[in-house]
N, C-alpha and C. Protein backbone atom coordinates (compact mmCIF):
# COMPACT_ATOMS: atom_id res chain seq x y z
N UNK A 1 -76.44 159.90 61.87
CA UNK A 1 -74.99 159.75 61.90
C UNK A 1 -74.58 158.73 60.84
N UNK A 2 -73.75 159.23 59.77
CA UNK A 2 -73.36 158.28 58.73
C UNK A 2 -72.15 157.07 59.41
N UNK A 3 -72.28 156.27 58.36
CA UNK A 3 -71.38 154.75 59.40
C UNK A 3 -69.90 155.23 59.33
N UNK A 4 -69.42 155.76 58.57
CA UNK A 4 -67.93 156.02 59.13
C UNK A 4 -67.68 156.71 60.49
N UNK A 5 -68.89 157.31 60.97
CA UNK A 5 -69.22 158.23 62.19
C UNK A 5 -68.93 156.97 63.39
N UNK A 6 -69.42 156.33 63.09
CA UNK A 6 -70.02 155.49 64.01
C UNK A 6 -68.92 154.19 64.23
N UNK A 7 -68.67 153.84 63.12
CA UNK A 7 -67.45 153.02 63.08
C UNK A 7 -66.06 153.84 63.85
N UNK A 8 -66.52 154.97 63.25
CA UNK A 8 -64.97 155.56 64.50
C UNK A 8 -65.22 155.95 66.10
N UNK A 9 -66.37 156.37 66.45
CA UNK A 9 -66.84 156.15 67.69
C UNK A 9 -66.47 154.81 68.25
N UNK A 10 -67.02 153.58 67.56
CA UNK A 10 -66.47 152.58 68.10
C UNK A 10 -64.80 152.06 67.74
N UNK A 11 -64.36 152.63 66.98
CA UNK A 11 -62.72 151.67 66.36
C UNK A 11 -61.88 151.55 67.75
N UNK A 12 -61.91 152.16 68.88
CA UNK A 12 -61.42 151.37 69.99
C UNK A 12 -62.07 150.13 70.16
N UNK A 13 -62.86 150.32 71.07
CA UNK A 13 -63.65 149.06 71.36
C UNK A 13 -63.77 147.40 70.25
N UNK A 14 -63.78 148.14 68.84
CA UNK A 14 -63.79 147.29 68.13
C UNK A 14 -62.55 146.78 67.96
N UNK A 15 -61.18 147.16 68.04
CA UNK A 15 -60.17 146.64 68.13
C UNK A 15 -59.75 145.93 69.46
N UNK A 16 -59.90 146.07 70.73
CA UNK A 16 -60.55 145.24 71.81
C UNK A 16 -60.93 144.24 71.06
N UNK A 17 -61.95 144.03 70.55
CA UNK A 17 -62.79 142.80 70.24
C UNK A 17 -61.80 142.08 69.34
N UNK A 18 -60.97 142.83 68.57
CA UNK A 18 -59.86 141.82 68.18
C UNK A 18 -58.95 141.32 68.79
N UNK A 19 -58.56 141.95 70.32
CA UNK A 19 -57.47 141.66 70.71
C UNK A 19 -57.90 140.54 71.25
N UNK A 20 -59.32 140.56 71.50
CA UNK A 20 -59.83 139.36 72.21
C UNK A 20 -59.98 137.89 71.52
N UNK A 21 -60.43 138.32 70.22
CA UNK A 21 -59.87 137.45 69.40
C UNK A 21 -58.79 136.52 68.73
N UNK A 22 -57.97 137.63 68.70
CA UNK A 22 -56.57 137.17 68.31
C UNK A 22 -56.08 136.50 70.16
N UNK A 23 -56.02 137.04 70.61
CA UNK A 23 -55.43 135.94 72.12
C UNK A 23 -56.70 134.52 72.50
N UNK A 24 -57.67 134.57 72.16
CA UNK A 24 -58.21 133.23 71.96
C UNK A 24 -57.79 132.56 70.88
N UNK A 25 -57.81 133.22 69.35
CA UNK A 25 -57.07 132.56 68.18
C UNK A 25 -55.46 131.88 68.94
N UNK A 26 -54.91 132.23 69.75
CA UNK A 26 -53.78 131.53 70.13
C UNK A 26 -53.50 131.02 70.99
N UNK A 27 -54.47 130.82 71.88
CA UNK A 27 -55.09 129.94 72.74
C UNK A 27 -55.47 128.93 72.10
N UNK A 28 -56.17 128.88 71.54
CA UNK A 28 -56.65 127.86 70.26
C UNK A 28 -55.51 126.78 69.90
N UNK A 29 -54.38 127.75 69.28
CA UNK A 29 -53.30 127.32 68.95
C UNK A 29 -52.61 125.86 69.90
N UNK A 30 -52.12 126.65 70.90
CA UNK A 30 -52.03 126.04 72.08
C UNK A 30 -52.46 124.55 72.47
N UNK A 31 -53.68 124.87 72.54
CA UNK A 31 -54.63 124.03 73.39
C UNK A 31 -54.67 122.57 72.22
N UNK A 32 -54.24 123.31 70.66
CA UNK A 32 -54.66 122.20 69.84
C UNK A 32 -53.52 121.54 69.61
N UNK A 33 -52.25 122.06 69.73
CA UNK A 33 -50.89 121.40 69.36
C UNK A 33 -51.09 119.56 69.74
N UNK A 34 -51.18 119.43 71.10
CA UNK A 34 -50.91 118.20 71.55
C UNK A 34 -52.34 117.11 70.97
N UNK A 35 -53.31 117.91 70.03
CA UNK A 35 -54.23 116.79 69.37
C UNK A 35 -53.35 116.53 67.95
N UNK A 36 -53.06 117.56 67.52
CA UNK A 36 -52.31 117.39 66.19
C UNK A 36 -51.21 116.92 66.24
N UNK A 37 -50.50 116.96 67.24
CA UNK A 37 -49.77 116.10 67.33
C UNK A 37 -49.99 114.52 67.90
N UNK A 38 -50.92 114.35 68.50
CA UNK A 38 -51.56 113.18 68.39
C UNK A 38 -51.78 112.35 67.00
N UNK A 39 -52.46 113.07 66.01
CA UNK A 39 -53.03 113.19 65.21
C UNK A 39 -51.94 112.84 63.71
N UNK A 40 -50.78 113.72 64.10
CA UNK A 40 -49.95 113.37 63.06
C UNK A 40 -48.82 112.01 63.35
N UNK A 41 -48.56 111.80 64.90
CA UNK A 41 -47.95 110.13 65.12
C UNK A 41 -48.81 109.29 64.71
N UNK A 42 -49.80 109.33 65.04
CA UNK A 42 -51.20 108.29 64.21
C UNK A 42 -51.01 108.06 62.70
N UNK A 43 -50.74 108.89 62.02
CA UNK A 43 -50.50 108.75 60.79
C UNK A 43 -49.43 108.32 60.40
N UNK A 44 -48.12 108.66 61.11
CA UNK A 44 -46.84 108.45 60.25
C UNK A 44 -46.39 107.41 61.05
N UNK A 45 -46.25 107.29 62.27
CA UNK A 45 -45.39 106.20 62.88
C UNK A 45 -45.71 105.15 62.27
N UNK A 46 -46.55 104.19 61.94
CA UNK A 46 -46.53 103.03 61.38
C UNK A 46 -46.06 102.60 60.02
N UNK A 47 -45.73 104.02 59.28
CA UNK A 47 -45.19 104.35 58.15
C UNK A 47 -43.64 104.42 57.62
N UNK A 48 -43.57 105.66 58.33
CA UNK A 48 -42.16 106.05 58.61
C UNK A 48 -41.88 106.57 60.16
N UNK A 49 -41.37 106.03 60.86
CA UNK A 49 -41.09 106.52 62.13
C UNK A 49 -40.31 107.46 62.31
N UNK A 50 -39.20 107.54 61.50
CA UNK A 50 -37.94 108.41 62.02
C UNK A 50 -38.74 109.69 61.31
N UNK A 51 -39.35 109.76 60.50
CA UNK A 51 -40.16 111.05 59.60
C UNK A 51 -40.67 111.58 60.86
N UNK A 52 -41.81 110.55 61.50
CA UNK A 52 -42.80 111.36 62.29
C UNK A 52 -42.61 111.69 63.58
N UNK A 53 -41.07 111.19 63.61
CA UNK A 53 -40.36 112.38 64.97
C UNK A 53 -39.92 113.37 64.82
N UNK A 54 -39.24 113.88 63.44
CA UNK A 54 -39.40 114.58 62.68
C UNK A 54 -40.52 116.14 62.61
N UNK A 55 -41.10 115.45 61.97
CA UNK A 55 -42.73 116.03 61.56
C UNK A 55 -43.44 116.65 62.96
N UNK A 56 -42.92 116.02 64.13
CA UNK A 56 -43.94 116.14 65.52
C UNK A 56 -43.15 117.32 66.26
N UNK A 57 -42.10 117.13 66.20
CA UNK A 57 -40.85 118.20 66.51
C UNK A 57 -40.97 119.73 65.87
N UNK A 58 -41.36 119.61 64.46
CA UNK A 58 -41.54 120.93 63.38
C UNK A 58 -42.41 121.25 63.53
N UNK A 59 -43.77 120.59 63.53
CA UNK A 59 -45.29 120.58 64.19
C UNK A 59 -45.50 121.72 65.20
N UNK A 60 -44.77 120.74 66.47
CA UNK A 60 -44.76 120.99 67.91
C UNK A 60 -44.30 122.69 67.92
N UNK A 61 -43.14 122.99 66.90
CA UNK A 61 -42.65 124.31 67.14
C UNK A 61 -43.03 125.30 66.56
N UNK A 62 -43.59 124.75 65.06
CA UNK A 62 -44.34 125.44 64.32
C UNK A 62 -45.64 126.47 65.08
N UNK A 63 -46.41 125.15 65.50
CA UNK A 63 -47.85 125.66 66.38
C UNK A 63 -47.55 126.11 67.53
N UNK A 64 -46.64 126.17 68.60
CA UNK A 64 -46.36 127.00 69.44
C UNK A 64 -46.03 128.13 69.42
N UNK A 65 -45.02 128.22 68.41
CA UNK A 65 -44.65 129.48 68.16
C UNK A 65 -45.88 130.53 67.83
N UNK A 66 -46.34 130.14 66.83
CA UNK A 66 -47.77 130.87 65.89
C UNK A 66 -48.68 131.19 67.17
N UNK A 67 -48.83 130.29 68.48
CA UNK A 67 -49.87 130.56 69.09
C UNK A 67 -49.43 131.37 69.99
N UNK A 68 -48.05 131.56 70.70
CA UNK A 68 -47.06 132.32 71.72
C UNK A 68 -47.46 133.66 70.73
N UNK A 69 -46.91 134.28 69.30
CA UNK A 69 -46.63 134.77 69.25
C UNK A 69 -48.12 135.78 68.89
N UNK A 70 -49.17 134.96 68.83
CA UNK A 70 -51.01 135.64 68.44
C UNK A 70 -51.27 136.31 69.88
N UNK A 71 -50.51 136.02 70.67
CA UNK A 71 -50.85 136.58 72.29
C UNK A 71 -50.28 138.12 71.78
N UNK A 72 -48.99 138.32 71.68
CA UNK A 72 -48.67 139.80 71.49
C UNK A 72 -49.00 140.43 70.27
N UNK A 73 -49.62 140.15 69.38
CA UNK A 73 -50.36 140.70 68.33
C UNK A 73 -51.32 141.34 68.73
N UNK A 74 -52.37 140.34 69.84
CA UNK A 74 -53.57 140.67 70.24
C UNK A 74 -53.62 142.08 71.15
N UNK A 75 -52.41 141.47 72.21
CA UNK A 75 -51.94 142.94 73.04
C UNK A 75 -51.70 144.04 72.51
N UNK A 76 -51.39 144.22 71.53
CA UNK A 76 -50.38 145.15 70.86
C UNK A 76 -51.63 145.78 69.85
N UNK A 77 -52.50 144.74 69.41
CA UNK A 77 -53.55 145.78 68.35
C UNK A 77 -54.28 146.31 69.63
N UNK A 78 -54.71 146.09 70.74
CA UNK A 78 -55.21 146.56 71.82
C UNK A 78 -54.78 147.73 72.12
N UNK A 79 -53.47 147.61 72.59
CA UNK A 79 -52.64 149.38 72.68
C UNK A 79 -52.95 150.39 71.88
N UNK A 80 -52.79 149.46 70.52
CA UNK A 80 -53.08 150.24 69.33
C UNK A 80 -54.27 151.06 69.07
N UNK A 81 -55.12 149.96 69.43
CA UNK A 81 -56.77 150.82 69.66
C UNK A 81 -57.24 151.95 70.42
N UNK A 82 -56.52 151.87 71.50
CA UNK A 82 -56.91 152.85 72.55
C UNK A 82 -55.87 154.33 71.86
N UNK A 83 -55.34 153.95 71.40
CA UNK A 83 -54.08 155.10 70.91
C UNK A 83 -54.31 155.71 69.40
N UNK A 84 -55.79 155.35 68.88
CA UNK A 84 -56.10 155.03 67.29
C UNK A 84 -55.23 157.09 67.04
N UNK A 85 -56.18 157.69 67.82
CA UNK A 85 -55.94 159.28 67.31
C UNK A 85 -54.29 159.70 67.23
N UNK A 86 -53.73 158.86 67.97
CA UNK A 86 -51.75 159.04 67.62
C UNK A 86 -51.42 158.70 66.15
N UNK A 87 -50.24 158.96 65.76
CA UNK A 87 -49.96 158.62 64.60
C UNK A 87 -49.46 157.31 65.11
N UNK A 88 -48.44 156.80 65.78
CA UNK A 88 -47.68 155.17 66.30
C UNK A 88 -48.94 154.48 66.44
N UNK A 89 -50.09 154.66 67.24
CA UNK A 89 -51.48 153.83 66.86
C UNK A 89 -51.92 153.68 65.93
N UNK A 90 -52.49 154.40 65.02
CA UNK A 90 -53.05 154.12 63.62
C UNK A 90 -52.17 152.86 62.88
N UNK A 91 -51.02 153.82 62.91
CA UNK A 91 -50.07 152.52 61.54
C UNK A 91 -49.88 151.11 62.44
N UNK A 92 -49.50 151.27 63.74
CA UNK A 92 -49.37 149.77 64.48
C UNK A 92 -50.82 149.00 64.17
N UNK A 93 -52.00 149.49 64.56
CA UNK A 93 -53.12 149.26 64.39
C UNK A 93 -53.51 148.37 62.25
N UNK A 94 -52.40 149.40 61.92
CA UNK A 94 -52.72 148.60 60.35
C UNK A 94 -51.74 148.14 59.99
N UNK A 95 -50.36 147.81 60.67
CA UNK A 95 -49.75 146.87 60.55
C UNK A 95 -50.18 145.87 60.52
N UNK A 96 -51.12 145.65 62.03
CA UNK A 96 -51.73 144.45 62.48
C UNK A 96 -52.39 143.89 62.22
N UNK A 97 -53.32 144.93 61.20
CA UNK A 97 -54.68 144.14 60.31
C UNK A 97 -54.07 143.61 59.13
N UNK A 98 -52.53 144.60 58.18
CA UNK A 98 -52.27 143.91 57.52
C UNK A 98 -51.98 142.50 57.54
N UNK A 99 -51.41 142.36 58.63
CA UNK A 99 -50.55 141.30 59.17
C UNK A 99 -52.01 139.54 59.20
N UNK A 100 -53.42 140.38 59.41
CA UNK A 100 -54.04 139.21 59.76
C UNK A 100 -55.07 139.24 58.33
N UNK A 101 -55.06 140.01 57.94
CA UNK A 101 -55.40 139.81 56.20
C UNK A 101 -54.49 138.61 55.44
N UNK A 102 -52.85 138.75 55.59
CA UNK A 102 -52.38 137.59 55.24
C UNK A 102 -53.14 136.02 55.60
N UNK A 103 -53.09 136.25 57.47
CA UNK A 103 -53.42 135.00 57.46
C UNK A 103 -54.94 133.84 56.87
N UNK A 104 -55.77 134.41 56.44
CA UNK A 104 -56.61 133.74 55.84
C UNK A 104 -56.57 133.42 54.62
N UNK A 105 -55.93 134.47 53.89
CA UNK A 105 -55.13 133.90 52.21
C UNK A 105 -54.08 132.85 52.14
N UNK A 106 -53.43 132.85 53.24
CA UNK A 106 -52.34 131.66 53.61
C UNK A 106 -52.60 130.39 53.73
N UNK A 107 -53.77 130.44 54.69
CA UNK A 107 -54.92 129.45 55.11
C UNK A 107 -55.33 128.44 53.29
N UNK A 108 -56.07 129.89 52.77
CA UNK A 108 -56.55 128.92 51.84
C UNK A 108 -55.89 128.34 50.81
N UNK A 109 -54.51 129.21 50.55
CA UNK A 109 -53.42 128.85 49.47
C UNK A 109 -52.90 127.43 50.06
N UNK A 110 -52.72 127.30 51.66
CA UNK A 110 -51.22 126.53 51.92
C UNK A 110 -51.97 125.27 52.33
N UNK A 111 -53.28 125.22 52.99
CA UNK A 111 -53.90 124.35 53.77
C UNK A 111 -54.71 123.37 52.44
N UNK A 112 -54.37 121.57 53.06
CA UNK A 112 -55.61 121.31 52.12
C UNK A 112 -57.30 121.58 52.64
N UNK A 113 -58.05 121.10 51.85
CA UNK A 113 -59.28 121.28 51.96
C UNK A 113 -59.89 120.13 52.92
N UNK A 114 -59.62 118.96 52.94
CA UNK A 114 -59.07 117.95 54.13
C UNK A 114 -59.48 118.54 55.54
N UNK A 115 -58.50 119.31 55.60
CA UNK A 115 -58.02 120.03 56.99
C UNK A 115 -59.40 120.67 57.65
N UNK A 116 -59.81 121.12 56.79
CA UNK A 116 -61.15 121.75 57.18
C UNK A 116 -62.26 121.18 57.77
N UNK A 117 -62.38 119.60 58.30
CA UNK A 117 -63.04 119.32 58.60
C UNK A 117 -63.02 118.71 60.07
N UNK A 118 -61.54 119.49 60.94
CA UNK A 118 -61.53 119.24 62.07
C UNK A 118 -62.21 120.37 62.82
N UNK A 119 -63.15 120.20 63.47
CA UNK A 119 -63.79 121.54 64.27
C UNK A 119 -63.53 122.32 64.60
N UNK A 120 -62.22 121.70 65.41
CA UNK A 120 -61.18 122.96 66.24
C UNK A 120 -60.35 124.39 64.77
N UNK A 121 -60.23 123.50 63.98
CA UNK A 121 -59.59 124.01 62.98
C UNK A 121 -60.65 125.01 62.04
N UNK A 122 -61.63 124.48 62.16
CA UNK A 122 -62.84 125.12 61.63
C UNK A 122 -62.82 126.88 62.44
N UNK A 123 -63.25 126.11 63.86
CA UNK A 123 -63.27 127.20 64.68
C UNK A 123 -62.31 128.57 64.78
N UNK A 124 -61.24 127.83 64.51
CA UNK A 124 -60.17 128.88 64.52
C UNK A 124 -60.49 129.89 63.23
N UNK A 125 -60.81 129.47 62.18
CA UNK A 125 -60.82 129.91 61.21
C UNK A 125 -62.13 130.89 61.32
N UNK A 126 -63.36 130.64 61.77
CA UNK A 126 -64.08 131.69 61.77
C UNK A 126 -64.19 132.75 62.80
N UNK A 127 -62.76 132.28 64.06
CA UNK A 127 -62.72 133.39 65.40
C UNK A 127 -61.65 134.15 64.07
N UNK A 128 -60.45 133.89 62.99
CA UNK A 128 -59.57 134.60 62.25
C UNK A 128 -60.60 135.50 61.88
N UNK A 129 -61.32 135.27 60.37
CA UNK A 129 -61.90 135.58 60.09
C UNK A 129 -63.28 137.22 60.92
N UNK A 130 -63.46 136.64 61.61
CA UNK A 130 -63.98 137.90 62.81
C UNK A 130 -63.18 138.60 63.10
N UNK A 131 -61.92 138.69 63.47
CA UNK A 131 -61.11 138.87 63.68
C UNK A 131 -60.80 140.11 62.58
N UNK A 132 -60.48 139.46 61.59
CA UNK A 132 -59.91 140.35 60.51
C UNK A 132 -61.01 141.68 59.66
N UNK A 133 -61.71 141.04 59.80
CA UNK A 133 -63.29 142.27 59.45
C UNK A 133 -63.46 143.09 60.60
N UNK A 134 -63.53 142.62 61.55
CA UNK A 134 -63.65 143.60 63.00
C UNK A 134 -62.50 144.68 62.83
N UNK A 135 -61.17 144.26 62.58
CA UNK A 135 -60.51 145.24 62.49
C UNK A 135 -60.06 145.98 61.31
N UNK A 136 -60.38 145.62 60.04
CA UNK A 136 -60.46 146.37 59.13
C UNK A 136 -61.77 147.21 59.40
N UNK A 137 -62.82 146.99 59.68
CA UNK A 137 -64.55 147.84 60.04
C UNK A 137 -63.36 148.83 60.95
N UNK A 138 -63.34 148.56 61.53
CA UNK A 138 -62.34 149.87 62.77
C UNK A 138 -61.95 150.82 62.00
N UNK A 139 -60.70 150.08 62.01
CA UNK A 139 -59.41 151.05 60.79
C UNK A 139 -60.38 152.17 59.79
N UNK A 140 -61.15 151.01 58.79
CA UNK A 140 -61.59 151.57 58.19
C UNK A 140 -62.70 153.32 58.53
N UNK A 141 -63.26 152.67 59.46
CA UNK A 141 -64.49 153.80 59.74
C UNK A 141 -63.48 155.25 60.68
N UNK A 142 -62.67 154.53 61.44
CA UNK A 142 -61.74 155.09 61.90
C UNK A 142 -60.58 156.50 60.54
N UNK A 143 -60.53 155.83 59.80
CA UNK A 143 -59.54 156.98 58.75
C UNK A 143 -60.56 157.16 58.10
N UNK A 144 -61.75 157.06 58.00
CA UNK A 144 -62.63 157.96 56.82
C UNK A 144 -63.09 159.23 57.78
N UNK A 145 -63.73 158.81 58.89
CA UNK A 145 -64.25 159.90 60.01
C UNK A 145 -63.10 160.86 59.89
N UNK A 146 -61.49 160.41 60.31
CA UNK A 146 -60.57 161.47 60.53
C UNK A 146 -60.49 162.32 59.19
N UNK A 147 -60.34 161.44 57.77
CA UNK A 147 -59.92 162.43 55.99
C UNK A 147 -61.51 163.15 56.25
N UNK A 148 -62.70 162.62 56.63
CA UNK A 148 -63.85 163.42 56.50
C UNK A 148 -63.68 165.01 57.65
N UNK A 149 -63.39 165.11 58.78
CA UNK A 149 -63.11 165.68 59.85
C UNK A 149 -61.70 167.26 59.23
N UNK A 150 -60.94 166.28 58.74
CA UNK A 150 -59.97 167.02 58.51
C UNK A 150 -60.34 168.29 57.26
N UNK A 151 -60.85 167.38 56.23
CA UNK A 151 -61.40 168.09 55.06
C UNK A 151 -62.33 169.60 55.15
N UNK A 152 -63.03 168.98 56.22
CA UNK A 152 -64.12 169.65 56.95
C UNK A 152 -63.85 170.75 57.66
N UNK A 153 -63.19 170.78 57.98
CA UNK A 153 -62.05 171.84 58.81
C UNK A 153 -61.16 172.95 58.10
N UNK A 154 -61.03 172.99 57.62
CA UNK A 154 -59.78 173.26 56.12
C UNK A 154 -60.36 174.02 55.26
């Protein structure tokens, strides 16, 4: 059985494994707000105070939001998976990968290099990362099996 075979046998399941991902990726989120925000009064209050109420406020909403909103991504490429053979599954399904392809180019454009050496932050980055190959491997093995299938037929 050639791997696009096989990759589409699994592209449910393997998108599962993202959804599982992406809702721990924002869990993550979550769980880390109130260190980074720890993390950023440590820095600025003794500096500028009125900044780093500021800064903790934009922070605070920034990372909540991002982590609230990785919960229905995760759900939603999930639906998507189980639904791959619909047409509304497929494209939701590569909306969603498009959508998490951004985030690691974002990562390395927007983030310093600094940043990288908090664990949690680390971590997140290689559950993204899994994340984003797991579901491109899907997608992918997923539309070659179907253009191979179809061709085949015809």
């Amino acid at each position: 059985m050639d791997q696009p075979s096989q990759l589409a046998r699994r592209a449910s399941r393997l998108t599962q494994a993202t959804r599982i991902l992406l809702v721990l990726l924002g869990i993550i989120h979550l769980v880390a707000t109130p260190f980074l925000i720890g993390w950023v009064r440590r820095q600025l209050s003794p500096v500028e105070p009125d900044a780093a109420v500021l800064a903790v406020a934009a922070l605070r909403l920034n990372h909540m939001l991002t982590g609230i909103l990785l919960l229905p991504l995760g759900i939603s490429t999930f639906w998507a998976g189980k639904n791959l053979e619909h047409g509304w599954g497929f494209r939701l399904a590569l909306m969603n990968a498009i959508t998490l392809l951004c985030f690691p180019i974002l990562l390395v454009i927007i983030m310093p290099r600094a940043s990288l050496d908090a664990p949690l932050f680390r971590f997140a980055i290689l559950v993204l990362i899994a994340a984003c190959l797991v579901q491109v491997l899907a997608l992918l093995g997923f539309r070659k099996s179907r253009t191979k299938g179809s061709s085949g037929s015809g």
